[in-house]
PDB file of N, CA and C in Angstrom:
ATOM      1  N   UNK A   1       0.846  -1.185   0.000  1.00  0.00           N
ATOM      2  CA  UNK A   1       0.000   0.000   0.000  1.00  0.00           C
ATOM      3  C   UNK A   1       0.885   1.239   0.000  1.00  0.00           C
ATOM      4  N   UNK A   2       0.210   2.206  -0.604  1.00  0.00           N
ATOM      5  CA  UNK A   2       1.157   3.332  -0.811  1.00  0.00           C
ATOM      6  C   UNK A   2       1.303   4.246   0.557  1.00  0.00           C
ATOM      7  N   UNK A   3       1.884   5.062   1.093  1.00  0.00           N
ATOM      8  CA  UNK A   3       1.817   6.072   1.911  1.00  0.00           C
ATOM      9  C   UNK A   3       0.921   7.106   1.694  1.00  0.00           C
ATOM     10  N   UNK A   4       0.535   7.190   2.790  1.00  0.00           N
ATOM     11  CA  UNK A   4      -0.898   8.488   2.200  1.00  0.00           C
ATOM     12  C   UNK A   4      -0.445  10.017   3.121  1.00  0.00           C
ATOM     13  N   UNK A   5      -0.705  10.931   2.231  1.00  0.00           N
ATOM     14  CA  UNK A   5      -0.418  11.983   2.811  1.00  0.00           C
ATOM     15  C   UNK A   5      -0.918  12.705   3.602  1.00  0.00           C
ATOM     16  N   UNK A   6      -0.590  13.671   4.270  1.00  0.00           N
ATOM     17  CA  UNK A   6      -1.237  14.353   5.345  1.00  0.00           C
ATOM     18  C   UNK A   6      -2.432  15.115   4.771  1.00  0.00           C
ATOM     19  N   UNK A   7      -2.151  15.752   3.787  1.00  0.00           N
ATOM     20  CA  UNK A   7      -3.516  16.384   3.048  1.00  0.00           C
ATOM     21  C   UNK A   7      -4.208  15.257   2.823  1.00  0.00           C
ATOM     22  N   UNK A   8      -4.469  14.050   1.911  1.00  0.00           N
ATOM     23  CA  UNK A   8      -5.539  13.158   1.830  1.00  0.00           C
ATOM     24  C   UNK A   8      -6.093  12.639   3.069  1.00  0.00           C
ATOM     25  N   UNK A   9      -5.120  12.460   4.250  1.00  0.00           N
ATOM     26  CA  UNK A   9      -5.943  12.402   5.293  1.00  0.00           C
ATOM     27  C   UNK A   9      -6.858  12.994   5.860  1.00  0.00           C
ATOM     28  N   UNK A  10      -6.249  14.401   5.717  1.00  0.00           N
ATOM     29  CA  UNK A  10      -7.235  15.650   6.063  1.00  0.00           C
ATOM     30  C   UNK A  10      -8.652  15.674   5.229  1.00  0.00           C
ATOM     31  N   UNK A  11      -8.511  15.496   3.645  1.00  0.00           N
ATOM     32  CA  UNK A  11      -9.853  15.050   3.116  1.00  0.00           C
ATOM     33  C   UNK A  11     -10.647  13.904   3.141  1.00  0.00           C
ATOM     34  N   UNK A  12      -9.511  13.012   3.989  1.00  0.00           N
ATOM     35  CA  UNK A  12     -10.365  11.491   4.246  1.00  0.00           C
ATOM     36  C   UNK A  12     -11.198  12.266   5.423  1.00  0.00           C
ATOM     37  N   UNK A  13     -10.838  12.645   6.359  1.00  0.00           N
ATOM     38  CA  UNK A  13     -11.232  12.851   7.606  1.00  0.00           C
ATOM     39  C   UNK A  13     -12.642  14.107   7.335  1.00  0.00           C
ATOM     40  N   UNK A  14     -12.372  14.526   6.535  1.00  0.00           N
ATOM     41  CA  UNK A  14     -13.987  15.951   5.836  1.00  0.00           C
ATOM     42  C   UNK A  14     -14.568  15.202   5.671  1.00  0.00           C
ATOM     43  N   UNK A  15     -14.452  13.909   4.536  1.00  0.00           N
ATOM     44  CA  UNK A  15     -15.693  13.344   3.919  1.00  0.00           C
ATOM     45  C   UNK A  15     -15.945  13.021   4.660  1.00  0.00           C
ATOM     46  N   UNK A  16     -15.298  11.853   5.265  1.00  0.00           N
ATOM     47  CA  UNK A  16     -15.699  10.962   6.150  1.00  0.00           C
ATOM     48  C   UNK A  16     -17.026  11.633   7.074  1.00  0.00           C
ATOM     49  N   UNK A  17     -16.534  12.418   8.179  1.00  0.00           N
ATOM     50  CA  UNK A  17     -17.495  13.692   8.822  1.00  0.00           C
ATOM     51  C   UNK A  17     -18.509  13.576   8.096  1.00  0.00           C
ATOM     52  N   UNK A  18     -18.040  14.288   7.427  1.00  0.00           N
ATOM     53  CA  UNK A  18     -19.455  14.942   6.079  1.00  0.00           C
ATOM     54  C   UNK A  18     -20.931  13.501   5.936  1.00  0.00           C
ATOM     55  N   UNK A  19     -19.896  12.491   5.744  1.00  0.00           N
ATOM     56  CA  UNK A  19     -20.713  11.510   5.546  1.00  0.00           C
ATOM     57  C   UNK A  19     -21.618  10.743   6.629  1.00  0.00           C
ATOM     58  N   UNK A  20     -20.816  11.120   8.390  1.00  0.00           N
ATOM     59  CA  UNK A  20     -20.899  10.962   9.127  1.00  0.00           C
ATOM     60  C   UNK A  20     -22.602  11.765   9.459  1.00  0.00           C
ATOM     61  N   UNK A  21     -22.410  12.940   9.215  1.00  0.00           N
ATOM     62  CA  UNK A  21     -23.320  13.669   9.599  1.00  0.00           C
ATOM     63  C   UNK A  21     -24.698  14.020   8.928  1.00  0.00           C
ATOM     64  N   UNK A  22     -24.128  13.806   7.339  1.00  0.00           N
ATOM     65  CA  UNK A  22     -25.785  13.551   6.592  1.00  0.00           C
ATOM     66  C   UNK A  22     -26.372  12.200   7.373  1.00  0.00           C
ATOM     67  N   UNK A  23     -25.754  11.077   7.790  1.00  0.00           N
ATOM     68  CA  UNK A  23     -26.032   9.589   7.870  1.00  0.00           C
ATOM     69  C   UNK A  23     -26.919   9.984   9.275  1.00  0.00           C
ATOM     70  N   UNK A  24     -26.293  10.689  10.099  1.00  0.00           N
ATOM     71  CA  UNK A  24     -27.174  10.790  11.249  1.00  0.00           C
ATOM     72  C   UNK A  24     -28.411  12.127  10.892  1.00  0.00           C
ATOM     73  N   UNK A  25     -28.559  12.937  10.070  1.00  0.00           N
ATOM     74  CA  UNK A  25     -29.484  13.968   9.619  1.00  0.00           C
ATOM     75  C   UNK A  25     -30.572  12.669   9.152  1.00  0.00           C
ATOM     76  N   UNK A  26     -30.261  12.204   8.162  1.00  0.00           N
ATOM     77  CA  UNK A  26     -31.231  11.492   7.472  1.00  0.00           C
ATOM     78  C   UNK A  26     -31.625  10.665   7.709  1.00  0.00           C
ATOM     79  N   UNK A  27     -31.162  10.057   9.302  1.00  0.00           N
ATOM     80  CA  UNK A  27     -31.828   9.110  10.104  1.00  0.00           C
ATOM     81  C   UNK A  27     -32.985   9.617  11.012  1.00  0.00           C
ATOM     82  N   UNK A  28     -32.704  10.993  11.938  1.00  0.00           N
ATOM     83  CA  UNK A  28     -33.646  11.679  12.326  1.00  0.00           C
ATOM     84  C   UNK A  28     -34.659  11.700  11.102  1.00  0.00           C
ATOM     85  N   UNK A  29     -34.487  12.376  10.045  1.00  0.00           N
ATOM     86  CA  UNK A  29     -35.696  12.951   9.002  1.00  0.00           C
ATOM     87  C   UNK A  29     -36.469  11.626   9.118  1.00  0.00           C
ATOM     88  N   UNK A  30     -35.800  10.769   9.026  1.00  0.00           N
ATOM     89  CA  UNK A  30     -36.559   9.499   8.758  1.00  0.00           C
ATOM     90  C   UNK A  30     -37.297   9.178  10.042  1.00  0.00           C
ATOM     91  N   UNK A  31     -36.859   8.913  10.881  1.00  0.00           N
ATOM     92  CA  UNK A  31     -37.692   9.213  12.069  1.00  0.00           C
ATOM     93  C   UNK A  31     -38.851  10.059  12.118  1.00  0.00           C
ATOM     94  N   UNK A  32     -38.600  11.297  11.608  1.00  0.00           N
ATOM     95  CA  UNK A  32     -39.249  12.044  12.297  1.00  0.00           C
ATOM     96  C   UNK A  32     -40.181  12.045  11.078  1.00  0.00           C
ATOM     97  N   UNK A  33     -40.259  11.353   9.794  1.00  0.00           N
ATOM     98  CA  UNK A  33     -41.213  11.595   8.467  1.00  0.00           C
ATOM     99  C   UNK A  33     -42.731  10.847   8.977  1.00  0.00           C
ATOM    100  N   UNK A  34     -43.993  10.795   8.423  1.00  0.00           N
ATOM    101  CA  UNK A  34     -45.298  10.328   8.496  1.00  0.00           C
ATOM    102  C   UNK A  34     -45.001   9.167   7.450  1.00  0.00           C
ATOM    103  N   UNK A  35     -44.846   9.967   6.338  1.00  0.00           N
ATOM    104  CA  UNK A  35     -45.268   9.111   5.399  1.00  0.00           C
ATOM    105  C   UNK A  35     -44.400   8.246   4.709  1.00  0.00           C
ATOM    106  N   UNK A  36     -44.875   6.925   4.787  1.00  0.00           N
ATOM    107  CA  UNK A  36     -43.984   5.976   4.810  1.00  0.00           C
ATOM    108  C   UNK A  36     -43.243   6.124   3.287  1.00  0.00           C
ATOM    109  N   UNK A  37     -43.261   6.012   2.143  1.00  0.00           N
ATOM    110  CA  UNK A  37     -42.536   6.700   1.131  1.00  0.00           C
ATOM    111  C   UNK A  37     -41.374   7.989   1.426  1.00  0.00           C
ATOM    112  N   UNK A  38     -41.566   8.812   1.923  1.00  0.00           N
ATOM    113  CA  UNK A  38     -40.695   9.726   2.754  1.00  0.00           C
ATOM    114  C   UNK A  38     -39.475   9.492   3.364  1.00  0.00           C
ATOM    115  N   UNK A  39     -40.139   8.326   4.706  1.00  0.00           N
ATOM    116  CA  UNK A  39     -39.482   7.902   5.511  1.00  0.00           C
ATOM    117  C   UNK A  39     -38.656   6.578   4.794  1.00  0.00           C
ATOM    118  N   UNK A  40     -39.308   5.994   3.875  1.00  0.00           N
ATOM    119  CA  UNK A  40     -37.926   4.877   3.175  1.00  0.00           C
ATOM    120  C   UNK A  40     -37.039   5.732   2.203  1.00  0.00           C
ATOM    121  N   UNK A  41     -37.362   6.835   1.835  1.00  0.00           N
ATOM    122  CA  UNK A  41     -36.645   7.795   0.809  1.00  0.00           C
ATOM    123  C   UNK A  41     -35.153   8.200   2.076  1.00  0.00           C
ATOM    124  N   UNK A  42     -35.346   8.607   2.977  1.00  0.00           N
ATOM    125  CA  UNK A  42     -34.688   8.942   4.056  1.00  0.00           C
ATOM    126  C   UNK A  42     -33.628   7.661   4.498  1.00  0.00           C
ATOM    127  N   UNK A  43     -34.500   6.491   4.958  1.00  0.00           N
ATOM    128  CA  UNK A  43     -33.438   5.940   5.421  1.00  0.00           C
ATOM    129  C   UNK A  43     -32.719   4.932   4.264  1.00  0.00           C
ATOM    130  N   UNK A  44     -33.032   5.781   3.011  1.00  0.00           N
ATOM    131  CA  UNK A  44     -32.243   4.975   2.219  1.00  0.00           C
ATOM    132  C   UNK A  44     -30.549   5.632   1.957  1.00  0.00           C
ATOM    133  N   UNK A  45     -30.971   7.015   1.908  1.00  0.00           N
ATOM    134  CA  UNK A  45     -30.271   7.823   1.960  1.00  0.00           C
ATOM    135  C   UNK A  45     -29.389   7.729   3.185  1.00  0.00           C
ATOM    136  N   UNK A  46     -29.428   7.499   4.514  1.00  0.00           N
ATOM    137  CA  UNK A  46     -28.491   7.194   5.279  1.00  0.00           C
ATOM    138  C   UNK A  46     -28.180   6.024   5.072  1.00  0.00           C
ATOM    139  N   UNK A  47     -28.806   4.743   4.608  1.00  0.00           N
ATOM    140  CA  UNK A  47     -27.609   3.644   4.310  1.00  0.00           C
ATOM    141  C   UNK A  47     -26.587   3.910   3.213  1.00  0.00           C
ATOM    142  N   UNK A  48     -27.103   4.560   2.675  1.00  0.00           N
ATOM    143  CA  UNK A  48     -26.004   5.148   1.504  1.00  0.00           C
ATOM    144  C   UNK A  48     -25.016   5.988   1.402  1.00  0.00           C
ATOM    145  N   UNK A  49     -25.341   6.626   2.640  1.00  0.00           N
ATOM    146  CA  UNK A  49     -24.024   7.418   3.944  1.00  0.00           C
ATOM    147  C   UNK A  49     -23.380   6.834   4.639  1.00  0.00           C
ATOM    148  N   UNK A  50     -23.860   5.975   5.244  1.00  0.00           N
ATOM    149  CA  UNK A  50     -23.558   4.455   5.920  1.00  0.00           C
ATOM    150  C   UNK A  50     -22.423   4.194   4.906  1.00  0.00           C
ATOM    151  N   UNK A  51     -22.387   3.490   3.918  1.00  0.00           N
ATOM    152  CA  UNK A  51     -21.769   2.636   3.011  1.00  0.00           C
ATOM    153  C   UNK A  51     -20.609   3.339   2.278  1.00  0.00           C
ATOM    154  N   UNK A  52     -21.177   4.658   2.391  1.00  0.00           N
ATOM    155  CA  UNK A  52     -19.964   5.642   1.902  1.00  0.00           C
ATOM    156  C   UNK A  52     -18.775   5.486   2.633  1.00  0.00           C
ATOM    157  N   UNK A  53     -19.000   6.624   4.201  1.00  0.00           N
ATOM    158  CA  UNK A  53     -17.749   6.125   4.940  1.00  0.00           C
ATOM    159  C   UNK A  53     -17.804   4.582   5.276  1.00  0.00           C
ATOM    160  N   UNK A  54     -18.280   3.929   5.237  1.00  0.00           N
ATOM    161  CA  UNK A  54     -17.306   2.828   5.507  1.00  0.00           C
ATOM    162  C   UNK A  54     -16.611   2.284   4.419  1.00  0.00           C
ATOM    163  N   UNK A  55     -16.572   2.755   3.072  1.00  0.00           N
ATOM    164  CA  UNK A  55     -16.015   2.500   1.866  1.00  0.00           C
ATOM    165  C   UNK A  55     -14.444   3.395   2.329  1.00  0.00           C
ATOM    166  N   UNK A  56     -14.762   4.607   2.753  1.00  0.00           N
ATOM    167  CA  UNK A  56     -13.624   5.549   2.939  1.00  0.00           C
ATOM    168  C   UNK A  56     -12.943   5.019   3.851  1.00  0.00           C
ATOM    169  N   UNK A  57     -13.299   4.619   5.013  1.00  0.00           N
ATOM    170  CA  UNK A  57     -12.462   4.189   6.389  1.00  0.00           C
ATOM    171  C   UNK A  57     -11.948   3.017   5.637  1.00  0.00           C
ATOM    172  N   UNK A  58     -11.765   2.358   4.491  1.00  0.00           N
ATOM    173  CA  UNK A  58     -10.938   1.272   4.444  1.00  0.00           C
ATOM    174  C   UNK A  58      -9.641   2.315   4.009  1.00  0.00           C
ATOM    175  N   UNK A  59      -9.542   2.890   3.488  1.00  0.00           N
ATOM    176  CA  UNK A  59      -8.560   4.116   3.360  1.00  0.00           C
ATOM    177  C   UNK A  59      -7.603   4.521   4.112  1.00  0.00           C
ATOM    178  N   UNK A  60      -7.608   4.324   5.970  1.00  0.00           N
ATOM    179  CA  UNK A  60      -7.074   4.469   6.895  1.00  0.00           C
ATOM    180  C   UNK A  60      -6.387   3.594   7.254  1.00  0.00           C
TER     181      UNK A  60
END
């Protein structure tokens, strides 16, 4: 494996976040939606935040 640099870490570590934090937004929305179409639109969208960073954390 190659050496990774301090800057790509630094953008591993944004997305990652980034991804971190829609995943928990779009779990509330989903929670908090009525309508069930809504609410699977939502928590599809956080498994797909979900799956992101953990695609990225193999990176580390």
């Amino acid at each position: 494996m190659t050496d990774i640099s301090i800057l790509d870490l630094q953008n591993l570590r944004h997305l990652i976040g980034g991804y971190e934090t829609s995943q928990n937004k779009m779990t509330d929305y989903a929670n908090q939606a009525q309508d069930a179409q809504v609410k699977q639109m939502f928590q599809d969208a956080a498994n797909c935040a979900m799956q992101h960073r953990q695609e990225l954390m193999k990176f580390l």
